[in-house]
C-alpha atoms as a PDB file:
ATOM      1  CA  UNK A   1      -9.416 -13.266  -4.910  1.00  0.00           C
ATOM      2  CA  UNK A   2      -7.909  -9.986  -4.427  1.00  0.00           C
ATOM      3  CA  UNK A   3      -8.796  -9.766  -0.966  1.00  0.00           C
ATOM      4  CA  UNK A   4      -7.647 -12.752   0.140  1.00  0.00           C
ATOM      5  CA  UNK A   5      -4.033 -12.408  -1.858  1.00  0.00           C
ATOM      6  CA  UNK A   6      -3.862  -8.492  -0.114  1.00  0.00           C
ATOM      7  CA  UNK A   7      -4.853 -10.082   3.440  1.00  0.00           C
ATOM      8  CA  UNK A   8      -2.326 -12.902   3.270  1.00  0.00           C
ATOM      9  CA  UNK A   9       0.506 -10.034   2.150  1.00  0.00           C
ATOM     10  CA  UNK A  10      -0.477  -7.688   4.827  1.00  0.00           C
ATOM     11  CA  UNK A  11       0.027 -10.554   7.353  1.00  0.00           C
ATOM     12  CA  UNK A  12       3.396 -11.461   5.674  1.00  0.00           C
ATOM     13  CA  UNK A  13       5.181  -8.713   4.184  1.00  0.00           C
ATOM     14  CA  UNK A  14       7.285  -7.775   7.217  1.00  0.00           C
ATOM     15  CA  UNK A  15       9.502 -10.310   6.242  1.00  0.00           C
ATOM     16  CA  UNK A  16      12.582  -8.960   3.997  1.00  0.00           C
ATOM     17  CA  UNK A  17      12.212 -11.552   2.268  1.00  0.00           C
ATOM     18  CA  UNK A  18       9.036 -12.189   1.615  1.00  0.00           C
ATOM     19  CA  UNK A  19       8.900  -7.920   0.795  1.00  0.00           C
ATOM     20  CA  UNK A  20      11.807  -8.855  -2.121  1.00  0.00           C
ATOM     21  CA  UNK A  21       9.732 -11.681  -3.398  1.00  0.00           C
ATOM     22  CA  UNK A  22       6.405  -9.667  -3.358  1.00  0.00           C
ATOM     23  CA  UNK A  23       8.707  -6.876  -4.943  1.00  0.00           C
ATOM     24  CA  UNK A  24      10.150  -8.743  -8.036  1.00  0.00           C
ATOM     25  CA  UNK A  25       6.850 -10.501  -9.137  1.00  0.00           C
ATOM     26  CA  UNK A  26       5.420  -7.337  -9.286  1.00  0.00           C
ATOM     27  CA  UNK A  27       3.058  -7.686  -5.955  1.00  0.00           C
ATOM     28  CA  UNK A  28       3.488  -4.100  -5.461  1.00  0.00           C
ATOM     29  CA  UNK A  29       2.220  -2.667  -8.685  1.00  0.00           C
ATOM     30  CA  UNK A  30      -0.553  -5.584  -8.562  1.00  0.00           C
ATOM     31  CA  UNK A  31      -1.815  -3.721  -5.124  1.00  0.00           C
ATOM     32  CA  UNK A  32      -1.690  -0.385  -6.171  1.00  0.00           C
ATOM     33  CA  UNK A  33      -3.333  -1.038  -9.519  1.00  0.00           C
ATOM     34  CA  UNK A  34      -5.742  -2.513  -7.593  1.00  0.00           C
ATOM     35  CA  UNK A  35      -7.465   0.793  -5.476  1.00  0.00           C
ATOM     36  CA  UNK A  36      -8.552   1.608  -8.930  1.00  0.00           C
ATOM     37  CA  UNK A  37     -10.244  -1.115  -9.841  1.00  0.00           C
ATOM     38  CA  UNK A  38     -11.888  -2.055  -6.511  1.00  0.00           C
ATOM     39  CA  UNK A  39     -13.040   1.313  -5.355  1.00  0.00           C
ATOM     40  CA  UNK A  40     -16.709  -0.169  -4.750  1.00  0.00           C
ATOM     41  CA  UNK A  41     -15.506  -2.495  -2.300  1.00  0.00           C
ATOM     42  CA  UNK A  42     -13.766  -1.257   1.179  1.00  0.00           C
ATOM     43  CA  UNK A  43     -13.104  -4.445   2.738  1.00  0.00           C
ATOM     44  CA  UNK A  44     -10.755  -4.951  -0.614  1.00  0.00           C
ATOM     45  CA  UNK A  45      -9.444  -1.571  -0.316  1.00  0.00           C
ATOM     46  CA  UNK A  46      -8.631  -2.055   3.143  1.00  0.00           C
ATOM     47  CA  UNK A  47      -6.826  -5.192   3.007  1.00  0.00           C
ATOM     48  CA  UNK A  48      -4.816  -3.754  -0.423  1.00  0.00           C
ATOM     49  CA  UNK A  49      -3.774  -0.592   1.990  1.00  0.00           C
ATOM     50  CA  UNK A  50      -2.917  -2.966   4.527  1.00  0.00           C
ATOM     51  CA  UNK A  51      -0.434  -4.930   2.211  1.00  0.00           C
ATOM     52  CA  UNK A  52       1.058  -1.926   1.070  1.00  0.00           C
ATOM     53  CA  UNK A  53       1.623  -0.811   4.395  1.00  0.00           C
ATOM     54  CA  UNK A  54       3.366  -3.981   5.117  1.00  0.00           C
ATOM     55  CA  UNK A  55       5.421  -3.005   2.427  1.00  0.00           C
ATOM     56  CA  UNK A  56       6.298   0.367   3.015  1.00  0.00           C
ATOM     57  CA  UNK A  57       8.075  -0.642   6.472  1.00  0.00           C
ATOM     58  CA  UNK A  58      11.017  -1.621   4.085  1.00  0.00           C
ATOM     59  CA  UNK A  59      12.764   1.304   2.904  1.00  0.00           C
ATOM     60  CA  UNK A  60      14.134  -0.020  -0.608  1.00  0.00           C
ATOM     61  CA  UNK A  61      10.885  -0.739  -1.338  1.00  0.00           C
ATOM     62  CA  UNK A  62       9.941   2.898  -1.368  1.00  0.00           C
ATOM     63  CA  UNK A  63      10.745   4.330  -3.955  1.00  0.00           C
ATOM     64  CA  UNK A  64       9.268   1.854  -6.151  1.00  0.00           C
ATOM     65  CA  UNK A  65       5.802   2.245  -4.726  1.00  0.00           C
ATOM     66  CA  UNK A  66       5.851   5.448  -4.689  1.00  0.00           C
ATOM     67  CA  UNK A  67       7.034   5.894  -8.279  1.00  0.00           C
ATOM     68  CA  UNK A  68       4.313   3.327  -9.064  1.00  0.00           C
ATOM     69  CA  UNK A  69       1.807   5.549  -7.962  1.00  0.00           C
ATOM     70  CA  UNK A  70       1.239   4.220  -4.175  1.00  0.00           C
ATOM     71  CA  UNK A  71       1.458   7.348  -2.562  1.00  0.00           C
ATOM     72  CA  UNK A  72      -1.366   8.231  -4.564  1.00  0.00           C
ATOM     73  CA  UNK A  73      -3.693   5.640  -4.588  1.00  0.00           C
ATOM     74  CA  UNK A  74      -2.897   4.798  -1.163  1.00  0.00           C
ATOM     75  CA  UNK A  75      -4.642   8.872  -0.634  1.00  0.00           C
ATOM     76  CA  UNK A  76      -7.504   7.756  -3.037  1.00  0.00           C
ATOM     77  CA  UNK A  77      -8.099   4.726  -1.104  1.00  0.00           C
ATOM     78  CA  UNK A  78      -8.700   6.948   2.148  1.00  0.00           C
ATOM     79  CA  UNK A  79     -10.922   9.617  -0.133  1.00  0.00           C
ATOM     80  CA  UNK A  80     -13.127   6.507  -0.831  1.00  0.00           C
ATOM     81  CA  UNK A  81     -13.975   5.536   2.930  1.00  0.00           C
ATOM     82  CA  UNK A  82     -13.568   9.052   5.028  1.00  0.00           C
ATOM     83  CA  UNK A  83     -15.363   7.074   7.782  1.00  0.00           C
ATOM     84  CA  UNK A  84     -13.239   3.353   8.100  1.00  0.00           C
ATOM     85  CA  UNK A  85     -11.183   3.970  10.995  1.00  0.00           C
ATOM     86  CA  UNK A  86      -9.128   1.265  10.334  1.00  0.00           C
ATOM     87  CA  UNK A  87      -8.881   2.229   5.719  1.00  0.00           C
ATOM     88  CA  UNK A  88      -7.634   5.521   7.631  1.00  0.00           C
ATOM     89  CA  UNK A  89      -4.996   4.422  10.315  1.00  0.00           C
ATOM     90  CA  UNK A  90      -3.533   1.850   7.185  1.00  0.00           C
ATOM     91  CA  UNK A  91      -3.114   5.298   5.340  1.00  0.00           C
ATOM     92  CA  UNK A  92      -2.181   7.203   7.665  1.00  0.00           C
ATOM     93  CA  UNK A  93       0.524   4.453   8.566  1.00  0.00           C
ATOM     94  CA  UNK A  94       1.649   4.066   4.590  1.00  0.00           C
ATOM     95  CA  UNK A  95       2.081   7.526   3.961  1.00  0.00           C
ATOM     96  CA  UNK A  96       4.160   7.883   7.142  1.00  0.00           C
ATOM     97  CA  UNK A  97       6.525   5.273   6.134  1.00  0.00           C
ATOM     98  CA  UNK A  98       6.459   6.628   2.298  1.00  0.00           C
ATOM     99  CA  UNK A  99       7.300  10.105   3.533  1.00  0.00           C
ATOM    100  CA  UNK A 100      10.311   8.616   5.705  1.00  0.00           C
ATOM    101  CA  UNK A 101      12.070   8.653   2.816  1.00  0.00           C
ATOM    102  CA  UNK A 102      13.227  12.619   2.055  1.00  0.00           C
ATOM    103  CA  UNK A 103      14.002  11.891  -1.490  1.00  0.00           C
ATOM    104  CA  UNK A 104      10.115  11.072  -2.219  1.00  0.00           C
ATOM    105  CA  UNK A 105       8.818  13.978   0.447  1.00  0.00           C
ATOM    106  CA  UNK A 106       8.164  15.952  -2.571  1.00  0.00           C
ATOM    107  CA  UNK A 107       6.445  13.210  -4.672  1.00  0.00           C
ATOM    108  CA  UNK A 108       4.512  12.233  -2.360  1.00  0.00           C
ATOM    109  CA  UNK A 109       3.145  15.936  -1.488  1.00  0.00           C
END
């Protein structure tokens, strides 16, 4: 179920709106939560890295992930599958839009 909620927010979280909706029911703590618990399964990983990468394109969004944990799992999620080109370029895409932010440069480190 997971993986079909994260796919379906990957694809529409560039929205603002959809983003503030996501944000206020708690989408984003959902997603992060959710690299712990699925760390058997990459294709769930993947899509939950995805959706938070969606995400992270809106800056008022960041600091909430990160103080979540995103930043974090988002890394953990990457640790997990070294060799998913794609699990990587969602990372390395996440952090690069977490890190935008110079007030959560050092959390993120």
């Amino acid at each position: 179920m997971l993986l079909e909620v994260a796919d379906a927010l990957r694809n529409l979280s560039h929205g603002d709106d959809v983003a503030k909706v996501v944000s206020d029911a708690g989408g984003i703590e959902v997603l992060v939560d959710g690299i712990a618990r699925h760390k058997a399964a990459v294709r769930v990983l993947n899509s939950i890295v995805g959706a938070l990468w969606g995400l992270s394109v809106h800056d008022n969004l960041v600091p909430q992930m990160v103080q979540l944990g995103g930043a974090a799992a988002i890394i953990s999620a990457a640790r997990t599958a070294p060799a998913s080109p794609d699990m990587q370029a969602a990372v390395a895409a996440s952090l690069r839009n977490l890190a935008v932010d110079e007030d959560q440069q050092c959390s993120i480190a």
